[in-house]
PDB file of N, CA and C in Angstrom:
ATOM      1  N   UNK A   1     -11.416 -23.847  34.085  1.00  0.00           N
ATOM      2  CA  UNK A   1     -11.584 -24.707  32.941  1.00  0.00           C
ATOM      3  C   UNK A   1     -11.777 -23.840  31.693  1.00  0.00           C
ATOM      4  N   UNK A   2     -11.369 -24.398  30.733  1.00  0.00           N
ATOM      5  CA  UNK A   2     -11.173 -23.471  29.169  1.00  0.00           C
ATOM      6  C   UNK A   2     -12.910 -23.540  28.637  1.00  0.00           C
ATOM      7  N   UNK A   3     -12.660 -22.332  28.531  1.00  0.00           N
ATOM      8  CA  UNK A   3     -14.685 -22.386  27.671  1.00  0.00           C
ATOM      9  C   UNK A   3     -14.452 -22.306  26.367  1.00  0.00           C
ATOM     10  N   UNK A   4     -14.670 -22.857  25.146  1.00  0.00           N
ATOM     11  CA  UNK A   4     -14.890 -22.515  23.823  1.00  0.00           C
ATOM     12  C   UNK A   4     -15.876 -21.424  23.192  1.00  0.00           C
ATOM     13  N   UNK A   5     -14.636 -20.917  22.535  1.00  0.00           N
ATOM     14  CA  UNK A   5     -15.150 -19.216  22.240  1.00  0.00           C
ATOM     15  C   UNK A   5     -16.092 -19.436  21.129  1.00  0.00           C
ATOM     16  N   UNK A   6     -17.363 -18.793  20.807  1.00  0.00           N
ATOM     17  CA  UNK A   6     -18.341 -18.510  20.104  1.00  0.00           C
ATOM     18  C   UNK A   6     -17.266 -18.402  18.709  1.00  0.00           C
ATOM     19  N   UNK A   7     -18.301 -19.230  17.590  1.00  0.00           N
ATOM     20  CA  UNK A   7     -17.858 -18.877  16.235  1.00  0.00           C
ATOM     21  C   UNK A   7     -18.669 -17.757  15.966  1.00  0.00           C
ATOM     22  N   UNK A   8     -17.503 -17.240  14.949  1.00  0.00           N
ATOM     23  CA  UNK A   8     -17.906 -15.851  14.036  1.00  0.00           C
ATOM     24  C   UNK A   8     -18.866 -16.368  12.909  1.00  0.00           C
ATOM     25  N   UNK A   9     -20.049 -15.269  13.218  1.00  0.00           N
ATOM     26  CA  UNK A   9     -20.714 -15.620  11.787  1.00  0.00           C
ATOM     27  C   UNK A   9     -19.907 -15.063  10.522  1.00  0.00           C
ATOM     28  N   UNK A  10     -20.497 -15.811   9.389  1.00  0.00           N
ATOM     29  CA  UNK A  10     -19.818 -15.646   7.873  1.00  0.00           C
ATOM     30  C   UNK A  10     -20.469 -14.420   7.843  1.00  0.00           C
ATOM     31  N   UNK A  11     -21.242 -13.664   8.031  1.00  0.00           N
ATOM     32  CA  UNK A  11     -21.231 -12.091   7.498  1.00  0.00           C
ATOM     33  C   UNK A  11     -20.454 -11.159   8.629  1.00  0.00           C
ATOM     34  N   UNK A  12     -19.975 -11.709   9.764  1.00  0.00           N
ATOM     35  CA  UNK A  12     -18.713 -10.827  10.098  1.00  0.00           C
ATOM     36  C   UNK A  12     -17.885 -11.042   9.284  1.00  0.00           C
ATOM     37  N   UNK A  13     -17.318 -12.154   9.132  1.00  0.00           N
ATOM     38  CA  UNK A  13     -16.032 -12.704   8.515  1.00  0.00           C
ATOM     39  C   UNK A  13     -16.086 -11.848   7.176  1.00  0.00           C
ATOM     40  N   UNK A  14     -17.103 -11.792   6.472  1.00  0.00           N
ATOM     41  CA  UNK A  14     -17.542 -11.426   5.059  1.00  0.00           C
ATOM     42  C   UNK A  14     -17.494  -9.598   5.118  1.00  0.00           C
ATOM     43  N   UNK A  15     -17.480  -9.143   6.181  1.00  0.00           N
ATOM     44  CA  UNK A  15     -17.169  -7.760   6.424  1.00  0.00           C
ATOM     45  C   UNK A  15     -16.385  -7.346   6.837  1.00  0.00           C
ATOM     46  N   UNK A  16     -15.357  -7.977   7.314  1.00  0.00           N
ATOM     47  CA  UNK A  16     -13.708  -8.361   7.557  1.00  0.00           C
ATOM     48  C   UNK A  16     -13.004  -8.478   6.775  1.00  0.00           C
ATOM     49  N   UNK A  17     -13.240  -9.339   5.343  1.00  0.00           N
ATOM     50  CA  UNK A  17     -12.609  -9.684   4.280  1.00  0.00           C
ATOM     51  C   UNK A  17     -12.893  -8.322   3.520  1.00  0.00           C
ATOM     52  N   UNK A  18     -14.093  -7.880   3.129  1.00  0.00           N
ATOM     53  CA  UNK A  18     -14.216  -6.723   2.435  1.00  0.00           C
ATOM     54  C   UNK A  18     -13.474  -5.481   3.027  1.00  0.00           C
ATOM     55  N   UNK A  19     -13.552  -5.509   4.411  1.00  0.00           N
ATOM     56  CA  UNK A  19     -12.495  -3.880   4.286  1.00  0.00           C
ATOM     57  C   UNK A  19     -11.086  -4.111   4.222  1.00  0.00           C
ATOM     58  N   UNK A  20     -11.125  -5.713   4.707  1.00  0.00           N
ATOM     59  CA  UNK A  20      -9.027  -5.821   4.305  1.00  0.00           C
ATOM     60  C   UNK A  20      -8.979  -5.388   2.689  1.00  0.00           C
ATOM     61  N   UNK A  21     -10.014  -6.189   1.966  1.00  0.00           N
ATOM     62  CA  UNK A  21      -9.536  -5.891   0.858  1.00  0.00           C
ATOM     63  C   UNK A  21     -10.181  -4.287   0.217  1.00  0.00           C
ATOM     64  N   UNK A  22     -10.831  -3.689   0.554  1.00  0.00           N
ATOM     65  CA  UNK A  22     -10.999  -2.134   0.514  1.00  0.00           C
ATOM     66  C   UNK A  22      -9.866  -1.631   0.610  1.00  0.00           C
ATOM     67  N   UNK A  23      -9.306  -1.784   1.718  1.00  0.00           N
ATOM     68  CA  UNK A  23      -7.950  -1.080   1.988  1.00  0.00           C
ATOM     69  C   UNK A  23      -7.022  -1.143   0.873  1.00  0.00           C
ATOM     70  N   UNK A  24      -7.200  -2.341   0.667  1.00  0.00           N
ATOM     71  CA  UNK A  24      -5.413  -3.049  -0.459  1.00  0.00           C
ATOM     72  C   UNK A  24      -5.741  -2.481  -1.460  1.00  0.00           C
ATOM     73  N   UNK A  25      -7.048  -2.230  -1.844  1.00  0.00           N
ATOM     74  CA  UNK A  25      -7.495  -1.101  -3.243  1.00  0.00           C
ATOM     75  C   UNK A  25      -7.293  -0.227  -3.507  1.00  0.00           C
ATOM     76  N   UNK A  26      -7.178   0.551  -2.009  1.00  0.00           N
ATOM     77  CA  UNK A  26      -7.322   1.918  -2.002  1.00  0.00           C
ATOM     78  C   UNK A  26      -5.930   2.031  -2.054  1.00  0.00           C
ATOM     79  N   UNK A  27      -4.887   1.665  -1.473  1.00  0.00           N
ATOM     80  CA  UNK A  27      -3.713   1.597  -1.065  1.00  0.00           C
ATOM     81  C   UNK A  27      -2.745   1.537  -2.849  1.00  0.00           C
ATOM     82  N   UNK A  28      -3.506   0.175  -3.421  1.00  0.00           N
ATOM     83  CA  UNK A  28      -3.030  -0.034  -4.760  1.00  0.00           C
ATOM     84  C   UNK A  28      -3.113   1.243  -5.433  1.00  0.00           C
ATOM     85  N   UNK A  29      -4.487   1.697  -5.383  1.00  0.00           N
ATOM     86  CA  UNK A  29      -4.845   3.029  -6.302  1.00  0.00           C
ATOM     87  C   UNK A  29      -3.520   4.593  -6.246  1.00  0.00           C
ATOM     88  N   UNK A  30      -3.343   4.722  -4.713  1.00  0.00           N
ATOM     89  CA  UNK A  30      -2.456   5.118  -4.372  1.00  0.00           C
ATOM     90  C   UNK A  30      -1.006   5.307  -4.688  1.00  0.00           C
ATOM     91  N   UNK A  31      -0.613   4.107  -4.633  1.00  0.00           N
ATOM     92  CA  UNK A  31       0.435   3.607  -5.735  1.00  0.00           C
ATOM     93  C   UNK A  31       0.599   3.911  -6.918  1.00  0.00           C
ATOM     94  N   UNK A  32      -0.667   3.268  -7.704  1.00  0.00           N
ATOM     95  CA  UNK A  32      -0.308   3.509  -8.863  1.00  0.00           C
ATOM     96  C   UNK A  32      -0.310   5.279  -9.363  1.00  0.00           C
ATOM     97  N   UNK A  33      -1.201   5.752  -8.332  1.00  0.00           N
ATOM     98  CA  UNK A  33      -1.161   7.288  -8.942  1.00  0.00           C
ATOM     99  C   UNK A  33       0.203   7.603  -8.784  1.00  0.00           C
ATOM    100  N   UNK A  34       0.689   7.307  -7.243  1.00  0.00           N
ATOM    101  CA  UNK A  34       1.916   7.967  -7.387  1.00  0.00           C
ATOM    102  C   UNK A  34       3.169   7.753  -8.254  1.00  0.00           C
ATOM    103  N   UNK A  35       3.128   6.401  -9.160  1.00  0.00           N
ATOM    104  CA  UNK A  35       3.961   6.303  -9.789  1.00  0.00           C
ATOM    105  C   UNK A  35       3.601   6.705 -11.389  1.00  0.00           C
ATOM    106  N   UNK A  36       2.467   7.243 -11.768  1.00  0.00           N
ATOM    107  CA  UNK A  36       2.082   8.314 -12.760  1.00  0.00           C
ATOM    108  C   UNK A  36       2.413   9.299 -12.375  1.00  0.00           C
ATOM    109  N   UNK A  37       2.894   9.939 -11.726  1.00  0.00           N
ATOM    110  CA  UNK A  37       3.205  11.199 -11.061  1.00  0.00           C
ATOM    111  C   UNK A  37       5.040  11.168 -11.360  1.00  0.00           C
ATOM    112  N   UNK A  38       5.337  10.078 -10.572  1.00  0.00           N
ATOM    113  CA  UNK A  38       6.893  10.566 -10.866  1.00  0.00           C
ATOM    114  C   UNK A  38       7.277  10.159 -12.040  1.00  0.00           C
ATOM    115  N   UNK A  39       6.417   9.152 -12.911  1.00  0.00           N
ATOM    116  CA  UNK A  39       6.893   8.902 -14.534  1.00  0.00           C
ATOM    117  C   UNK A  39       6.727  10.337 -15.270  1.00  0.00           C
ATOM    118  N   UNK A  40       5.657  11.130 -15.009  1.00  0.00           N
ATOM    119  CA  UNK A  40       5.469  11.896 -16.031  1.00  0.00           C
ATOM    120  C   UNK A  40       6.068  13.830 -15.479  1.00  0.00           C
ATOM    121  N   UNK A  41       6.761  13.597 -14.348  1.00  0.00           N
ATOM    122  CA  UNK A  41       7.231  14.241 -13.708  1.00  0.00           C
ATOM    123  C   UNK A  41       6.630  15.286 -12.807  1.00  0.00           C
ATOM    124  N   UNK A  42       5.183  15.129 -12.441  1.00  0.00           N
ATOM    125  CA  UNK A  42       4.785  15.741 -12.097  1.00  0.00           C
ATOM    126  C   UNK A  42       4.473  16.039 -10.111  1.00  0.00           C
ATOM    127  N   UNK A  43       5.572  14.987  -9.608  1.00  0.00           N
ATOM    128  CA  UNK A  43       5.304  14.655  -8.274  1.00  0.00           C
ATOM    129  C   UNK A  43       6.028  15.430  -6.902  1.00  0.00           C
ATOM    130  N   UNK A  44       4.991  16.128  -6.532  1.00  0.00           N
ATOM    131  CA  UNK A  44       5.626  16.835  -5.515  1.00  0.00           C
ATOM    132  C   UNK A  44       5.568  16.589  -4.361  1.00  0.00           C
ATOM    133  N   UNK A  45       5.351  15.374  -3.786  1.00  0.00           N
ATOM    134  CA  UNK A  45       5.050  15.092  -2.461  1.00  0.00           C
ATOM    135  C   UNK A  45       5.766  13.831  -2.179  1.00  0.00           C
ATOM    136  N   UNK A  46       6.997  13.672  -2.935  1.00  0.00           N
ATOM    137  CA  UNK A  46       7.722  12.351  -2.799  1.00  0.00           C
ATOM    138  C   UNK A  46       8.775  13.025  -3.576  1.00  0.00           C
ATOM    139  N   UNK A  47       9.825  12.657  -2.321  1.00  0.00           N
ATOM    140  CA  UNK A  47      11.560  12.914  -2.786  1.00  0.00           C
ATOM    141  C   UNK A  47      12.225  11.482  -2.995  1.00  0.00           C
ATOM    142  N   UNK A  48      13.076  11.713  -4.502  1.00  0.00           N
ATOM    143  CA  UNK A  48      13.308  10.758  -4.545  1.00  0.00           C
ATOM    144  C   UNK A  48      15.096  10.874  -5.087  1.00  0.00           C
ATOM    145  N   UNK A  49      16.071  10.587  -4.964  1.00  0.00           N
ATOM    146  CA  UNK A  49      17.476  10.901  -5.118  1.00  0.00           C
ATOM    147  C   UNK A  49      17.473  10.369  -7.177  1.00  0.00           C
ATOM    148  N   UNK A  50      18.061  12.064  -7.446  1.00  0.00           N
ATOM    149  CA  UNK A  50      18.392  11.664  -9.097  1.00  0.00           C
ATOM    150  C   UNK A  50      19.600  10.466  -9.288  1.00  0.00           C
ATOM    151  N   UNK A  51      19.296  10.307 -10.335  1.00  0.00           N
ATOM    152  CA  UNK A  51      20.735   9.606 -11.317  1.00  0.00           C
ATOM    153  C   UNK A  51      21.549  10.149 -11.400  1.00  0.00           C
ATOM    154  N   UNK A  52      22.957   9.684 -10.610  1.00  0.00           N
ATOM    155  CA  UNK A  52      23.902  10.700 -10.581  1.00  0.00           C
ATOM    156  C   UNK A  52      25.346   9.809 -11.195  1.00  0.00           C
ATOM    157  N   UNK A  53      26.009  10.486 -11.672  1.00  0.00           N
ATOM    158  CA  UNK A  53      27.139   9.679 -12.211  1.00  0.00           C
ATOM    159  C   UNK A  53      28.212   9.383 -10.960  1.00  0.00           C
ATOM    160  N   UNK A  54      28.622   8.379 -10.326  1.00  0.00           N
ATOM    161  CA  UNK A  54      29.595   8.518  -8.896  1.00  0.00           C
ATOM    162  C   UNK A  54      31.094   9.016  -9.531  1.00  0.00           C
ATOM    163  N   UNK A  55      31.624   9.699  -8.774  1.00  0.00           N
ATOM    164  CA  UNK A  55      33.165   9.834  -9.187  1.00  0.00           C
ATOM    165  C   UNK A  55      33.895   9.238  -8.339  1.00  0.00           C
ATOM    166  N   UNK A  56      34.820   8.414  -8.555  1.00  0.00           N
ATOM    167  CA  UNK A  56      35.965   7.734  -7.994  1.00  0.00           C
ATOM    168  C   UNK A  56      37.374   9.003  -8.526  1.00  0.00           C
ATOM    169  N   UNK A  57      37.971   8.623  -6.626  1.00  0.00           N
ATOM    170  CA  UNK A  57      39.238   9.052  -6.876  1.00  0.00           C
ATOM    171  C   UNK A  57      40.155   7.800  -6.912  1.00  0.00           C
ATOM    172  N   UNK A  58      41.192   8.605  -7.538  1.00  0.00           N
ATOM    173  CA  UNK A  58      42.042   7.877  -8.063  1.00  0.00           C
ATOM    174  C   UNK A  58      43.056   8.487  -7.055  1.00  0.00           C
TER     175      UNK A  58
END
């Protein structure tokens, strides 16, 4: 027979929510550094393919 599983208290849940969203912070922060990095050209830990003009043959 099916037993009903114990509810989570709200300060698990509430310490669950805080490190998902810790993460997405840290992650954001991340981001954004790295894209100060390749705006101002200073990024060496991310390859990224230049602007290249394509040539077509004719």
């Amino acid at each position: 027979m099916a037993v009903p599983k114990k509810k989570t208290s709200k300060t698990k849940r509430n310490q669950r929510r805080a490190h998902w969203n810790r993460k997405a912070l840290h992650e954001a922060e991340k981001a954004i550094s790295l894209g100060k990095s390749i705006l101002t050209g200073q990024a060496k830990g991310f390859v990224y393919p230049e602007d290249e003009e394509e040539e077509e043959e004719d």
